[in-house]
N, C-alpha and C. Protein backbone atom coordinates (compact mmCIF):
# COMPACT_ATOMS: atom_id res chain seq x y z
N UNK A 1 0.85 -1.17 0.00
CA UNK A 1 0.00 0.00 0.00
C UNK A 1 0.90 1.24 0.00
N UNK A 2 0.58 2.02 -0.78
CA UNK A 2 1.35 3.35 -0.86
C UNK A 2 1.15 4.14 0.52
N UNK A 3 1.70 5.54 0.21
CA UNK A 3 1.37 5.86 1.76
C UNK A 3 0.31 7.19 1.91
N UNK A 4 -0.16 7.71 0.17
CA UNK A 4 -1.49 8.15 0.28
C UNK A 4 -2.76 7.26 0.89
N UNK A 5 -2.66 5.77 0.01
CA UNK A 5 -3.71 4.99 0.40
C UNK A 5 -3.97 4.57 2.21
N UNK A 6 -2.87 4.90 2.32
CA UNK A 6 -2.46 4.38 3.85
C UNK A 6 -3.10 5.52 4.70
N UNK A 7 -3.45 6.44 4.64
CA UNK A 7 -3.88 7.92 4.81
C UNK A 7 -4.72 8.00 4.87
N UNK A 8 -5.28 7.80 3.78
CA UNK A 8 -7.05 8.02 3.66
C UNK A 8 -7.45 6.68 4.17
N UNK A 9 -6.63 5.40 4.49
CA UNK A 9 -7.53 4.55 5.34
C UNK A 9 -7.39 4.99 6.78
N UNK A 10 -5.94 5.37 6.83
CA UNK A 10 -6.92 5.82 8.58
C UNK A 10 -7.78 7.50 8.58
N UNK A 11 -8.18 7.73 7.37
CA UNK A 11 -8.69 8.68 7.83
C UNK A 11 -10.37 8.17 7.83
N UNK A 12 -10.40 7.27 6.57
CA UNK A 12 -11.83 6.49 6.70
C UNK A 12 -12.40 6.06 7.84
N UNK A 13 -11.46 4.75 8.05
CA UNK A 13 -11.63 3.52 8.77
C UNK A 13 -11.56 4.09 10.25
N UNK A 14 -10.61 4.46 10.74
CA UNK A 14 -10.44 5.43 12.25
C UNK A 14 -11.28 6.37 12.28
N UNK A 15 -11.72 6.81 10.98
CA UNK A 15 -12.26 8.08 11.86
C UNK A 15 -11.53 9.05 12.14
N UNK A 16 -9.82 9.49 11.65
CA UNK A 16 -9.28 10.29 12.06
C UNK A 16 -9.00 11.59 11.29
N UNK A 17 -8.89 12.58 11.89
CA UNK A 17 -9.08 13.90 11.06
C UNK A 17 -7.36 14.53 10.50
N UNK A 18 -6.53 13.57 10.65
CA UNK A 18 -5.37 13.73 10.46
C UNK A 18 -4.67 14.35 8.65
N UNK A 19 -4.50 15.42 8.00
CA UNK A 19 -4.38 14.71 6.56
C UNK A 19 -2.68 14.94 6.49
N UNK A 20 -1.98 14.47 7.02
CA UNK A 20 -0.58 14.48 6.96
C UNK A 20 -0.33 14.95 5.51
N UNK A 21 -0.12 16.53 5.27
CA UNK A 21 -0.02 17.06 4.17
C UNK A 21 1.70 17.10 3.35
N UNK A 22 2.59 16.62 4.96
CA UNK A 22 3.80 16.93 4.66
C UNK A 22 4.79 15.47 3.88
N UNK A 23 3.85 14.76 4.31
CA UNK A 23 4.26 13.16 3.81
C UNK A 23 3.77 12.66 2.91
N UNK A 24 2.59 13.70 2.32
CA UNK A 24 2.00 13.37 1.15
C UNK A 24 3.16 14.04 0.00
N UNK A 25 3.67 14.95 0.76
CA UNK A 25 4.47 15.68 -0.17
C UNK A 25 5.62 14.73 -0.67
N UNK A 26 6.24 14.38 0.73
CA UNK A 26 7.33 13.55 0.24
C UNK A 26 6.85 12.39 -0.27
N UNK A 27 5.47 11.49 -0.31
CA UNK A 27 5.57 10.45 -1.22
C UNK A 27 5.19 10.95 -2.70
N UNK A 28 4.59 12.77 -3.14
CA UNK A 28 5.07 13.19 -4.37
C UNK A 28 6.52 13.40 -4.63
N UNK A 29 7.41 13.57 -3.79
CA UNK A 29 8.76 13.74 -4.38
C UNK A 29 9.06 12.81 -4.60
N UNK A 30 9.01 11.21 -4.39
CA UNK A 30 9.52 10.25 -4.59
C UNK A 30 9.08 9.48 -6.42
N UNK A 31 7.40 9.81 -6.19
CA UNK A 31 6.95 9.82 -7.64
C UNK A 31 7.80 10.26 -8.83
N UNK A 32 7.79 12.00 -8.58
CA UNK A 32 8.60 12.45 -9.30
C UNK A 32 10.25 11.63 -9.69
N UNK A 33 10.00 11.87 -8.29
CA UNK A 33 12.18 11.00 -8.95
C UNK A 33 11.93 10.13 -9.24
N UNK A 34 11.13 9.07 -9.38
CA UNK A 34 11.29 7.63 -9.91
C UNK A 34 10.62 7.78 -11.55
N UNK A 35 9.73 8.58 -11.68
CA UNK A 35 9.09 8.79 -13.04
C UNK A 35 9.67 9.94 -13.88
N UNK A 36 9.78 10.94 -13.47
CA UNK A 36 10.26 12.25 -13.99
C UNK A 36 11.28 12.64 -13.76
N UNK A 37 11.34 14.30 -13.09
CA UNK A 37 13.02 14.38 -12.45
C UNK A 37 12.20 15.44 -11.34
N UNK A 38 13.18 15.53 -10.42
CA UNK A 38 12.52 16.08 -9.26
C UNK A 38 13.00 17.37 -8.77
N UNK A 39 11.85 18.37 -8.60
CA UNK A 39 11.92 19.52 -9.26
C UNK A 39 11.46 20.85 -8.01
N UNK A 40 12.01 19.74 -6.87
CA UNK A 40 11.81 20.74 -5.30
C UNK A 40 12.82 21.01 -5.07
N UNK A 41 13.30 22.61 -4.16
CA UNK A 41 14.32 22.85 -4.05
C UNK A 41 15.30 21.91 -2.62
N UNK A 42 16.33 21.88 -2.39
CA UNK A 42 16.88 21.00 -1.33
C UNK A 42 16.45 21.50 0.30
N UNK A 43 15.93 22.76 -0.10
CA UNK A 43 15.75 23.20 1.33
C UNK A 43 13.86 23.24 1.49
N UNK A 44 13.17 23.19 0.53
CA UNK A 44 11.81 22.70 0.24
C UNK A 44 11.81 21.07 0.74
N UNK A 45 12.88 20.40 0.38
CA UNK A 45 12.35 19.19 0.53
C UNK A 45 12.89 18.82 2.11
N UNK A 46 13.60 19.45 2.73
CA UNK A 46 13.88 19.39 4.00
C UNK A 46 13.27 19.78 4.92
N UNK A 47 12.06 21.46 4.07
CA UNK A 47 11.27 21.19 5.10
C UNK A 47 9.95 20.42 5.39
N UNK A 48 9.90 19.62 4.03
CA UNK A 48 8.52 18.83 4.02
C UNK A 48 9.32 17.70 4.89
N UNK A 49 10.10 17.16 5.07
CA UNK A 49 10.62 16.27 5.75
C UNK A 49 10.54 16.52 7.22
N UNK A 50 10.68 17.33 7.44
CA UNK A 50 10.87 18.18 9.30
C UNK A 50 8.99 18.03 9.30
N UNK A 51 8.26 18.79 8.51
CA UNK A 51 7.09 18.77 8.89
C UNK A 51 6.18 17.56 8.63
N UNK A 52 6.91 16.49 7.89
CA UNK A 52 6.25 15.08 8.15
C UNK A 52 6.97 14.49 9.48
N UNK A 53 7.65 15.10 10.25
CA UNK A 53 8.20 14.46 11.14
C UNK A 53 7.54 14.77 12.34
N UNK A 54 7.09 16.21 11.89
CA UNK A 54 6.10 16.70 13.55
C UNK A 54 4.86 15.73 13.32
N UNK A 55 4.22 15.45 11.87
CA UNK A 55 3.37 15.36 11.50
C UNK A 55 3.20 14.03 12.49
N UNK A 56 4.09 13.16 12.27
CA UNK A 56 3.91 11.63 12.57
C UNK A 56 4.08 11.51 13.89
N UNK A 57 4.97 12.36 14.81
CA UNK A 57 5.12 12.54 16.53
C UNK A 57 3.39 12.87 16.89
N UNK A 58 2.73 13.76 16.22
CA UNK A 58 1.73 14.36 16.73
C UNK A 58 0.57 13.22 16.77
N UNK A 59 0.65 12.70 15.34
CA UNK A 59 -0.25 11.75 15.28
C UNK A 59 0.17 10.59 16.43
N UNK A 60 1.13 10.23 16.80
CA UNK A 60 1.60 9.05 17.61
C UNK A 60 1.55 9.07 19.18
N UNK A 61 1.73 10.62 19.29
CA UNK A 61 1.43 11.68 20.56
C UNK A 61 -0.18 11.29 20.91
N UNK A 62 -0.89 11.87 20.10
CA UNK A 62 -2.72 11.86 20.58
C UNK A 62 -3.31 10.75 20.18
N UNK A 63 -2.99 9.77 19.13
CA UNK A 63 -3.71 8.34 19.17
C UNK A 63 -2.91 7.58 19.35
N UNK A 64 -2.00 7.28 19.54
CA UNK A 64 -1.01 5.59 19.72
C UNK A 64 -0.74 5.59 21.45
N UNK A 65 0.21 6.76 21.71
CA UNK A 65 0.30 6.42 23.01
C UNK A 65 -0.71 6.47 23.81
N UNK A 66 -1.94 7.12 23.72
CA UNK A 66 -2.76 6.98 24.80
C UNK A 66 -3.62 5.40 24.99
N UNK A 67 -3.50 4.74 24.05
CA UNK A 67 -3.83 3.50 24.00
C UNK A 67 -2.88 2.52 24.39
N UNK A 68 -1.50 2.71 24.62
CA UNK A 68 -0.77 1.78 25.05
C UNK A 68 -0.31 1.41 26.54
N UNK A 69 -0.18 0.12 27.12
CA UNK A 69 -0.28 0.18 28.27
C UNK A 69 0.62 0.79 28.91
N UNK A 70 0.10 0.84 30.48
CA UNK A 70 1.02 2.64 31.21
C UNK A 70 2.47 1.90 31.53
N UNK A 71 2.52 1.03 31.01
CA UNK A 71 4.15 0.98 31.35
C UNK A 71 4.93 1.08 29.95
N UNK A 72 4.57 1.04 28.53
CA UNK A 72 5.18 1.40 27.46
C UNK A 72 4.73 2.95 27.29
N UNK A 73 3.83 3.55 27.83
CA UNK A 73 3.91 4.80 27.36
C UNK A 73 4.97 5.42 28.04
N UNK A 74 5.68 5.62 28.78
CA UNK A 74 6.60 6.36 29.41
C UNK A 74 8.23 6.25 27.63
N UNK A 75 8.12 4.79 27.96
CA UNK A 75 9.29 4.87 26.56
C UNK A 75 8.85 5.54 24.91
N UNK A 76 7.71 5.44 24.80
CA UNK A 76 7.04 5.53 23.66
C UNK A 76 7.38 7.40 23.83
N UNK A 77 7.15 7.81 25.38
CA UNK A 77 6.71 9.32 24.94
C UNK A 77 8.60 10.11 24.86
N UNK A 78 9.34 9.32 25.88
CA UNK A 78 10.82 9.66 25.48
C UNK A 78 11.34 9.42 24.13
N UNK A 79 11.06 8.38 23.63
CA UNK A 79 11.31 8.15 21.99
C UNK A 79 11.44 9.23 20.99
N UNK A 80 9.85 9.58 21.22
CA UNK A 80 9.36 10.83 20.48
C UNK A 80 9.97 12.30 21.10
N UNK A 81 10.26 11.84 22.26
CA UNK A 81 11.05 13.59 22.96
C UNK A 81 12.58 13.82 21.77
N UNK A 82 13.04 12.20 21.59
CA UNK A 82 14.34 12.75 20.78
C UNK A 82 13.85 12.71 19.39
N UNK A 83 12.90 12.30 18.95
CA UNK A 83 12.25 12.11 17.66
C UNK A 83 12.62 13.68 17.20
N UNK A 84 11.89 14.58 18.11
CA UNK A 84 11.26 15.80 18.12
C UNK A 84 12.65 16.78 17.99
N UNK A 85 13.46 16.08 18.92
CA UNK A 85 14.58 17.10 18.79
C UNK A 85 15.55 16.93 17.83
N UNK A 86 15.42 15.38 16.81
CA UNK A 86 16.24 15.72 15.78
C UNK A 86 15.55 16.21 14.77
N UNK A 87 14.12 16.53 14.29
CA UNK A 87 13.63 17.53 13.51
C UNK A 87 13.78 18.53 13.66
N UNK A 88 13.83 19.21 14.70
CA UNK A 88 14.34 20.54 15.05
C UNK A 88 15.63 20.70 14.61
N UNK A 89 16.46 19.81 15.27
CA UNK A 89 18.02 20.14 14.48
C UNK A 89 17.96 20.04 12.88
N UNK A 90 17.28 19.42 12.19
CA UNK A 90 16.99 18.84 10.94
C UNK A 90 16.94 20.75 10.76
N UNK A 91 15.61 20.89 10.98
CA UNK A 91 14.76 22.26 10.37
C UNK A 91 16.18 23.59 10.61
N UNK A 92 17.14 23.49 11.68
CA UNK A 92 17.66 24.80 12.15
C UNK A 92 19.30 24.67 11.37
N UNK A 93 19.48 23.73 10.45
CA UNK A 93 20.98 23.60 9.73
C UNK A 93 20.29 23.31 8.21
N UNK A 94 21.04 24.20 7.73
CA UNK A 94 21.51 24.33 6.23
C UNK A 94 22.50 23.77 5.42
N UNK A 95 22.71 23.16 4.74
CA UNK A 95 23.23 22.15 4.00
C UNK A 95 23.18 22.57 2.02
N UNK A 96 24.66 22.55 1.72
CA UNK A 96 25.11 23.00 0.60
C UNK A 96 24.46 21.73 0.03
N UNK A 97 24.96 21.44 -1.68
CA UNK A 97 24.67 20.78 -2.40
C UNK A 97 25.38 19.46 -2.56
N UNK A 98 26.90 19.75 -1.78
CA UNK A 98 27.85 18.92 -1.55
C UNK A 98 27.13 17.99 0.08
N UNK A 99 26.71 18.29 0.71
CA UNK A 99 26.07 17.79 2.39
C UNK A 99 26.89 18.40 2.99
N UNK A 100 27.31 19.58 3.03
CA UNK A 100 28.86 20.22 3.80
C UNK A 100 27.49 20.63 4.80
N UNK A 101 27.70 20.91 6.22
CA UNK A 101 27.25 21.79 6.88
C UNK A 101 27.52 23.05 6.37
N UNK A 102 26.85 24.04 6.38
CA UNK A 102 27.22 25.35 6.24
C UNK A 102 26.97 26.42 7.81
N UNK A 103 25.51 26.71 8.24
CA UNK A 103 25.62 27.41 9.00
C UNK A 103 23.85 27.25 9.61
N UNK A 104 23.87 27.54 11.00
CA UNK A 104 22.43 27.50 11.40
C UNK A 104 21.34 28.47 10.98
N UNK A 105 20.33 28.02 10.46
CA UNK A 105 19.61 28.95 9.86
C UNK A 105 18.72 29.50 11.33
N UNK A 106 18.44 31.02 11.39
CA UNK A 106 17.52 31.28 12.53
C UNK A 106 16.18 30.92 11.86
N UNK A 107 15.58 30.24 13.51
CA UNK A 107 14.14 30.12 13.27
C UNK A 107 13.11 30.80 12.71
């Protein structure tokens, strides 16, 4: 199953109001590169990446962990504490064309 179809089933089937807009993006960038040529800039596609990353903490935040029993939610919610903080580092560094670090971008 792709990961639009995967989407709209939990948005059907659950009932959930989620439309993870940022992961839809990146499974269009992947289209593109495998069919066409891909035509987002490097810092566009980094930030659809950072914002499929809140996307999927948030969703995992308000429906997964509250359903899991109280002794895995404690690891489940630290997981996502560093989840969270390498998107942030993701979103706050800039990166040449070579992968050189260059310099922290302000928020």
């Amino acid at each position: 199953m792709d990961v639009k179809s995967g989407i709209l089933r939990l948005k059907n089937i659950c009932e959930m109001e989620y439309i993870f807009t940022n992961s839809i993006h990146i499974y269009q960038y992947r289209n593109r590169l495998m069919h066409y040529t891909l035509n987002g800039t490097f810092e566009q596609i980094i930030k659809d990446v950072v914002g499929a990353m809140q996307e999927i903490a948030e969703f995992v935040e308000k429906e997964v962990i509250p359903d899991l029993p109280q002794e895995a939610q404690k690891d489940f919610q630290d997981s996502l504490a560093d989840y969270r903080k390498y998107a942030i580092l993701l979103k706050n560094y800039n990166y040449n064309f070579c992968g050189n670090l260059i310099i922290p971008l302000s928020a």
